[in-house]
C-alpha atoms as a PDB file:
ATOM      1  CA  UNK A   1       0.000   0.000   0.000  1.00  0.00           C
ATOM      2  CA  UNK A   2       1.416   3.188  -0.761  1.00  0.00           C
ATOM      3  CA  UNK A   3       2.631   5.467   2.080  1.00  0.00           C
ATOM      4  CA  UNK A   4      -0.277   8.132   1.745  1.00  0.00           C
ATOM      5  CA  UNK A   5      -2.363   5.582   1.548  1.00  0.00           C
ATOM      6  CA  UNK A   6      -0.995   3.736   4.879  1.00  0.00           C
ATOM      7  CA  UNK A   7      -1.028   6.770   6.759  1.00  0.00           C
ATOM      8  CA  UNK A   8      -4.581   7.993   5.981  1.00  0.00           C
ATOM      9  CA  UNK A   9      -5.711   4.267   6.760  1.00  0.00           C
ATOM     10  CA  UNK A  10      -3.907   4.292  10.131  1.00  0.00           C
ATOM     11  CA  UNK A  11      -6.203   7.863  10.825  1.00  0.00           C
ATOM     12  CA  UNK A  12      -9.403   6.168   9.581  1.00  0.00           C
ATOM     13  CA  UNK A  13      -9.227   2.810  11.732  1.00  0.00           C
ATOM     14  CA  UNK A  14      -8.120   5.249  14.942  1.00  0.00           C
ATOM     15  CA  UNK A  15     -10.760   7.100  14.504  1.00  0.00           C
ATOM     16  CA  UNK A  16     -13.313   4.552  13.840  1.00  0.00           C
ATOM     17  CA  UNK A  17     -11.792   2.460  16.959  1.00  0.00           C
ATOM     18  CA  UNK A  18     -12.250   6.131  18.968  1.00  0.00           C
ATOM     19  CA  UNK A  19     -15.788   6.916  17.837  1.00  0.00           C
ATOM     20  CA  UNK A  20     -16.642   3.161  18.621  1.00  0.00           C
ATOM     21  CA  UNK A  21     -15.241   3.957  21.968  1.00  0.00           C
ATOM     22  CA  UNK A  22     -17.057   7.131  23.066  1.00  0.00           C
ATOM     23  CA  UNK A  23     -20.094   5.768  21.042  1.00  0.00           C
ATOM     24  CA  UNK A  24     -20.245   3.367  24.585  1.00  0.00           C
ATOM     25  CA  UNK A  25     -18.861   4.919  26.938  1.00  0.00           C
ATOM     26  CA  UNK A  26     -21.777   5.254  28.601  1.00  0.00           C
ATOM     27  CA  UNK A  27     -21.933   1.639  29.590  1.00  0.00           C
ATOM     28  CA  UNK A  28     -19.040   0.793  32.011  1.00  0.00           C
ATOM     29  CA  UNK A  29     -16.295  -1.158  30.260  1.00  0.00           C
ATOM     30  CA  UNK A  30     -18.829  -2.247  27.508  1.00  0.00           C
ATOM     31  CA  UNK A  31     -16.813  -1.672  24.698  1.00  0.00           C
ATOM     32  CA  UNK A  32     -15.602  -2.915  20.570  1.00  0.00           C
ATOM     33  CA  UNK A  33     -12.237  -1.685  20.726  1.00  0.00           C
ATOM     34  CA  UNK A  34     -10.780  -5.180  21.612  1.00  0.00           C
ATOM     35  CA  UNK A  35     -12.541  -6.646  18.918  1.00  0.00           C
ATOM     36  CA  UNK A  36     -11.220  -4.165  16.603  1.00  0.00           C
ATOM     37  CA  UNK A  37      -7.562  -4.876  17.753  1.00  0.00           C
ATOM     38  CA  UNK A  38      -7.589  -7.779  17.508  1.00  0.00           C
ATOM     39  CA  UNK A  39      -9.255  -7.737  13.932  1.00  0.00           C
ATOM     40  CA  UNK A  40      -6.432  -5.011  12.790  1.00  0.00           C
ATOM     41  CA  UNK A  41      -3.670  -7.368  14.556  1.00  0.00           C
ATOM     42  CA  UNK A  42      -5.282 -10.589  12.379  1.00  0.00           C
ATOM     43  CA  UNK A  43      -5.440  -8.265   9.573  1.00  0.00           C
ATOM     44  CA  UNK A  44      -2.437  -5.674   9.309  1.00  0.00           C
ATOM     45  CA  UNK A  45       0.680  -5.363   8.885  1.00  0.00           C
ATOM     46  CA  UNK A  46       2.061  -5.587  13.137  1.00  0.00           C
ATOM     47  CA  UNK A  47       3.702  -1.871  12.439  1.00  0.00           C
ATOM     48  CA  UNK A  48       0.565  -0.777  11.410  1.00  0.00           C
ATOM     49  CA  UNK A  49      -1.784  -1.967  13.822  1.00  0.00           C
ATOM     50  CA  UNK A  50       0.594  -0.557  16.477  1.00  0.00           C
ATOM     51  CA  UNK A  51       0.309   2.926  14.781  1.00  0.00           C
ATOM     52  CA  UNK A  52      -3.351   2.972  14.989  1.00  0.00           C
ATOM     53  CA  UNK A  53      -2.696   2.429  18.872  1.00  0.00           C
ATOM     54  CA  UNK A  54      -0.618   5.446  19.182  1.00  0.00           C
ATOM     55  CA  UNK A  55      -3.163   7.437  17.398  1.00  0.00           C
ATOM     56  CA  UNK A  56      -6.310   6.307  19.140  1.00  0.00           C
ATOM     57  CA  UNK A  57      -4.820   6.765  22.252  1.00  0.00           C
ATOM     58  CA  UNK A  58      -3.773   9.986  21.608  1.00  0.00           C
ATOM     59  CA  UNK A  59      -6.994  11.230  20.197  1.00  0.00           C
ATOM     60  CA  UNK A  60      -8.597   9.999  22.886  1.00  0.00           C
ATOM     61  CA  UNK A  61      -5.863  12.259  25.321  1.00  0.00           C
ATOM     62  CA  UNK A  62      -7.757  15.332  23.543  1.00  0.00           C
ATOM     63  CA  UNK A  63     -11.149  14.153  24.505  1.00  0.00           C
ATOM     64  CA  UNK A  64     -10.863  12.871  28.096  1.00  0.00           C
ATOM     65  CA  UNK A  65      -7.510  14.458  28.557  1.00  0.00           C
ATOM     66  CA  UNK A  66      -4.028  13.647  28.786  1.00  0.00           C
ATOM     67  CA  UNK A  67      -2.774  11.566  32.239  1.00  0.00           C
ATOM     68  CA  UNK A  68      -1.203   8.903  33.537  1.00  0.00           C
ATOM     69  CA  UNK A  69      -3.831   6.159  31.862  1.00  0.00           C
ATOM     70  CA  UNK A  70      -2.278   7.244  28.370  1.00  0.00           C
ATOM     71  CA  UNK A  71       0.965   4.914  29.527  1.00  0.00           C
ATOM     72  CA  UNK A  72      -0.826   2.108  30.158  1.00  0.00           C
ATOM     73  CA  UNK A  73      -3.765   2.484  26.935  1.00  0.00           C
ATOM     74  CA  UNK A  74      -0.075   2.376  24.696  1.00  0.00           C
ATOM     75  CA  UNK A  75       0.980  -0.941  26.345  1.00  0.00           C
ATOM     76  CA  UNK A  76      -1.547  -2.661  27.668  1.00  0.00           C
ATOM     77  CA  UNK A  77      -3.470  -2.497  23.698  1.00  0.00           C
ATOM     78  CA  UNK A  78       0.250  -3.001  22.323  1.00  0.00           C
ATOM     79  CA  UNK A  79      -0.069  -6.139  24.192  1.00  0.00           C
ATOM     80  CA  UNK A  80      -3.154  -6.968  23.200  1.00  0.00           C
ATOM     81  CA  UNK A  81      -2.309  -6.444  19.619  1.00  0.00           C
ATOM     82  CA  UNK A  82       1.153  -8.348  19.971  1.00  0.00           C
ATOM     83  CA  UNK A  83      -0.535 -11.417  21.364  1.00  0.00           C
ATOM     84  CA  UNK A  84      -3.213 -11.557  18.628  1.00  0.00           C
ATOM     85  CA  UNK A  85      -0.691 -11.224  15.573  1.00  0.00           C
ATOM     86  CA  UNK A  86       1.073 -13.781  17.282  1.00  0.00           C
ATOM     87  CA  UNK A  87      -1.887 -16.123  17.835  1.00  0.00           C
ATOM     88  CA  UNK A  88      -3.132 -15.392  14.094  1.00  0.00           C
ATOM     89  CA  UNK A  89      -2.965 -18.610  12.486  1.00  0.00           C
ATOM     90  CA  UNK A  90      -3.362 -20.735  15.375  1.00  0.00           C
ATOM     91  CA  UNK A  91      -6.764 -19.596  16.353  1.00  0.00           C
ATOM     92  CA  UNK A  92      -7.719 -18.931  12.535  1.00  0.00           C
ATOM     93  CA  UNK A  93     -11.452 -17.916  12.424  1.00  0.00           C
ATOM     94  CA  UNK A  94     -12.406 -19.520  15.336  1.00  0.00           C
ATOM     95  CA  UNK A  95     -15.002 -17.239  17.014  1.00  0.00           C
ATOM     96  CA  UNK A  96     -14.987 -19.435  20.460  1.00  0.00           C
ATOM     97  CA  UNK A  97     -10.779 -18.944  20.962  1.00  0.00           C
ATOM     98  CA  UNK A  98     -11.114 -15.218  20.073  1.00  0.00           C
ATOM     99  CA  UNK A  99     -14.002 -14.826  22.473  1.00  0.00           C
ATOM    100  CA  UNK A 100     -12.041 -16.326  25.022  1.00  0.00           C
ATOM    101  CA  UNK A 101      -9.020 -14.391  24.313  1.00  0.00           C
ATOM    102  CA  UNK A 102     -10.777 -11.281  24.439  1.00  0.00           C
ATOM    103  CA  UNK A 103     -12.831 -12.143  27.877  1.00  0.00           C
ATOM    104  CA  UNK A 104      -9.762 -13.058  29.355  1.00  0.00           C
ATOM    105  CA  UNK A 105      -8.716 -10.040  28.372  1.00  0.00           C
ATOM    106  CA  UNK A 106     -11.431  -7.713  29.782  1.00  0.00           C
ATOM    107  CA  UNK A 107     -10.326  -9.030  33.105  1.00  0.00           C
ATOM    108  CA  UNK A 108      -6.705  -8.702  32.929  1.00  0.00           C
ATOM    109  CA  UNK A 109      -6.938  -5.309  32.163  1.00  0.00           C
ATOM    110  CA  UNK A 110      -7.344  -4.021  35.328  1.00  0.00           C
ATOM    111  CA  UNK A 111      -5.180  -6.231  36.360  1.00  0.00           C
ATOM    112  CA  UNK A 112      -2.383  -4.549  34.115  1.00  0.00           C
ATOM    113  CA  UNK A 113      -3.427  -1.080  34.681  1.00  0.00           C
ATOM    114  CA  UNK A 114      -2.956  -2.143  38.899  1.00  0.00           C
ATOM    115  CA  UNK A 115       0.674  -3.111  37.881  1.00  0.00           C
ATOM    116  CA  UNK A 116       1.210   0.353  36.219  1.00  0.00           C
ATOM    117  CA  UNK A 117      -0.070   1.891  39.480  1.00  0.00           C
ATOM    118  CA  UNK A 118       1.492  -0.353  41.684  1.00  0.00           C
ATOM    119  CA  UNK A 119       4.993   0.956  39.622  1.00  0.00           C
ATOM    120  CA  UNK A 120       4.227   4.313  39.237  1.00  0.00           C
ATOM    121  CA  UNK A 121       2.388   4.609  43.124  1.00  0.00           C
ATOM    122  CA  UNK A 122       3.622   1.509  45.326  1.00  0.00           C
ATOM    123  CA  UNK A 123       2.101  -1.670  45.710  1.00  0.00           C
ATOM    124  CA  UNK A 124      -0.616  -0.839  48.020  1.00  0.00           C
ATOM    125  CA  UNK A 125      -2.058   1.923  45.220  1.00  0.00           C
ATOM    126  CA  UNK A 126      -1.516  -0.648  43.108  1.00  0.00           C
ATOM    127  CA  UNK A 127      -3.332  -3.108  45.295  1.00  0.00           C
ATOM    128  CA  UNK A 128      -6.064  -0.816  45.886  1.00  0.00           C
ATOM    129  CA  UNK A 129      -6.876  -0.247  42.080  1.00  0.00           C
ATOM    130  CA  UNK A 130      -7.429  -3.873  41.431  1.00  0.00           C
ATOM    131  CA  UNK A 131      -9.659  -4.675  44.076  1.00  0.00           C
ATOM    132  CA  UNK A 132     -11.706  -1.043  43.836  1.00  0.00           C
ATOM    133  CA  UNK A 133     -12.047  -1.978  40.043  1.00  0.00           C
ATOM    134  CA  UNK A 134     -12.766  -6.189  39.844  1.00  0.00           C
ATOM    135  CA  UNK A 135     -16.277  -6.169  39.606  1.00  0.00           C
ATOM    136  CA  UNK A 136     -16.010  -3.282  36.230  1.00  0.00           C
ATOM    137  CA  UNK A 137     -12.989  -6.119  35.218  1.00  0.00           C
ATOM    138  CA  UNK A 138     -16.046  -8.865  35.712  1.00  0.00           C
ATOM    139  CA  UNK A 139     -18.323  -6.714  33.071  1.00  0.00           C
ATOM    140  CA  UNK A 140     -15.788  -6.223  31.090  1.00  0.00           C
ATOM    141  CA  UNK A 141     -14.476  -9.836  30.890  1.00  0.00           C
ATOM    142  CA  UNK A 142     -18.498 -10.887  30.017  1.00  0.00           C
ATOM    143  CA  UNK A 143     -19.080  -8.143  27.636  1.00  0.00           C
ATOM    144  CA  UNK A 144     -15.850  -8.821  25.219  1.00  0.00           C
ATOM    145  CA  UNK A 145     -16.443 -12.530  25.291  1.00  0.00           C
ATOM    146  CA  UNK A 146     -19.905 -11.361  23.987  1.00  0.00           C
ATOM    147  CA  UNK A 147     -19.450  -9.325  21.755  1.00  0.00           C
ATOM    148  CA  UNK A 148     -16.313 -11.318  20.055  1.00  0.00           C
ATOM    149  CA  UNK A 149     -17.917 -14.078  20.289  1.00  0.00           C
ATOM    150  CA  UNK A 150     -21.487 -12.602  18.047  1.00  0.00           C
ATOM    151  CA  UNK A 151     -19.707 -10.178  15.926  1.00  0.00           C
ATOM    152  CA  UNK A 152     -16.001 -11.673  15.176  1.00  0.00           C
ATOM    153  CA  UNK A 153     -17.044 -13.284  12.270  1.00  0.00           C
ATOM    154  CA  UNK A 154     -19.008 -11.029  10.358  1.00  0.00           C
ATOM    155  CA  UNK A 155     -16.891  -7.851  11.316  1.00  0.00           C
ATOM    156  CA  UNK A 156     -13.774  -9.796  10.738  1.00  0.00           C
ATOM    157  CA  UNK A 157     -15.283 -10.998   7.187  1.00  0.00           C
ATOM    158  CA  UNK A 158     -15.938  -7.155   6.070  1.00  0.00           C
ATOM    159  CA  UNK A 159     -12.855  -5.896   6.797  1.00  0.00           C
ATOM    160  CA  UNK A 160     -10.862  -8.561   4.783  1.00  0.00           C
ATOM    161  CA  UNK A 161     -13.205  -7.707   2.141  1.00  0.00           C
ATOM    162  CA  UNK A 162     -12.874  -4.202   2.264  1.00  0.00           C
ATOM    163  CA  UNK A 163      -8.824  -3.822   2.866  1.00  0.00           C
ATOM    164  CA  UNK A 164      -8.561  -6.453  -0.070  1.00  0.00           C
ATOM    165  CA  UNK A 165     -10.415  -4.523  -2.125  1.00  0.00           C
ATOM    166  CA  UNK A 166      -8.503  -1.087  -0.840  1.00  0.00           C
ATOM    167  CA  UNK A 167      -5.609  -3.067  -1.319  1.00  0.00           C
ATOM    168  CA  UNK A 168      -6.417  -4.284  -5.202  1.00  0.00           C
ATOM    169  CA  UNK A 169      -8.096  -0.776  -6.026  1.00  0.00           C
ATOM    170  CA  UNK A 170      -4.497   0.988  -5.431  1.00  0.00           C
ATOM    171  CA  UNK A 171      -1.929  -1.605  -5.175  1.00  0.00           C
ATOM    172  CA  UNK A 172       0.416  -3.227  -3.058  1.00  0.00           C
ATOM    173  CA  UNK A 173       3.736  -0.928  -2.774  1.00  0.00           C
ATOM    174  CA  UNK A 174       5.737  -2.000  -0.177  1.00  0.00           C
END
């Protein structure tokens, strides 16, 4: 894809991901943007998909405003995103595995946001985050193994389709 291109794609999918994000933040840690991780990690280039992490999470600095949580939405989806590229062709299409992944995810994310605290804060801050937080990590361990687990498929389906198409429409540069 050519570099133009590549850029203005990263800027489209981190701004879907975002408006996906503040389209439910109303409901507490009910959220898409795993699923869409992990589709752009199954999908992308690893480079790429990292980029649109950066970018969301900064865009997202200008909404809610920049702090401390900014350090842990670069790693903590990094690591998401790492783990899913990695996983890619062992877990294929399956909708169950990627469910799973992604619930066990929901709940380890506090859990990795109470190690940045714990670092940044000492381990009883750190201690205190996890346990003030575990039943929003419950919700949000339910609600990604959900929604993976209804709409990997489909969503994962349409953007292969569409990025193929992108892809044919103005050639493969790299």
């Amino acid at each position: 894809m050519k570099p133009s291109l590549r850029i203005a794609t990263i800027g489209m999918l981190a701004a879907t991901t975002l408006a996906s994000q503040v389209l439910l933040a109303s409901l507490p840690n009910v959220e898409i943007v795993t699923l869409l991780f992990i589709i752009y990690a199954i999908n992308l280039k690893l480079g790429d998909a990292l980029s649109i992490i950066l970018v969301f999470t900064i865009l997202e600095g200008l909404i809610w405003g920049f702090a401390d949580w900014m350090i842990g939405y670069i790693w903590i989806w990094s690591l998401l995103v790492l783990l899913a590229n990695r996983l890619r062709n062992a877990f294929k299409t399956n909708n169950d595995l990627w469910a799973l992944l992604a619930g066990c995810w929901g709940l380890a994310f506090g859990l990795f946001f109470a190690v940045q605290w714990a670092i940044l804060y000492g381990l009883s801050a750190g201690y205190a985050y996890w346990i003030k937080g575990i039943v929003f990590d419950l919700i949000h361990m339910g609600s990604n193994y959900i929604i993976v687990l209804l709409l990997f498929k489909p969503t994962n389906t349409q953007f292969y389709t569409i990025f193929k198409r992108l892809e044919s429409a103005y050639g493969n540069h790299d």
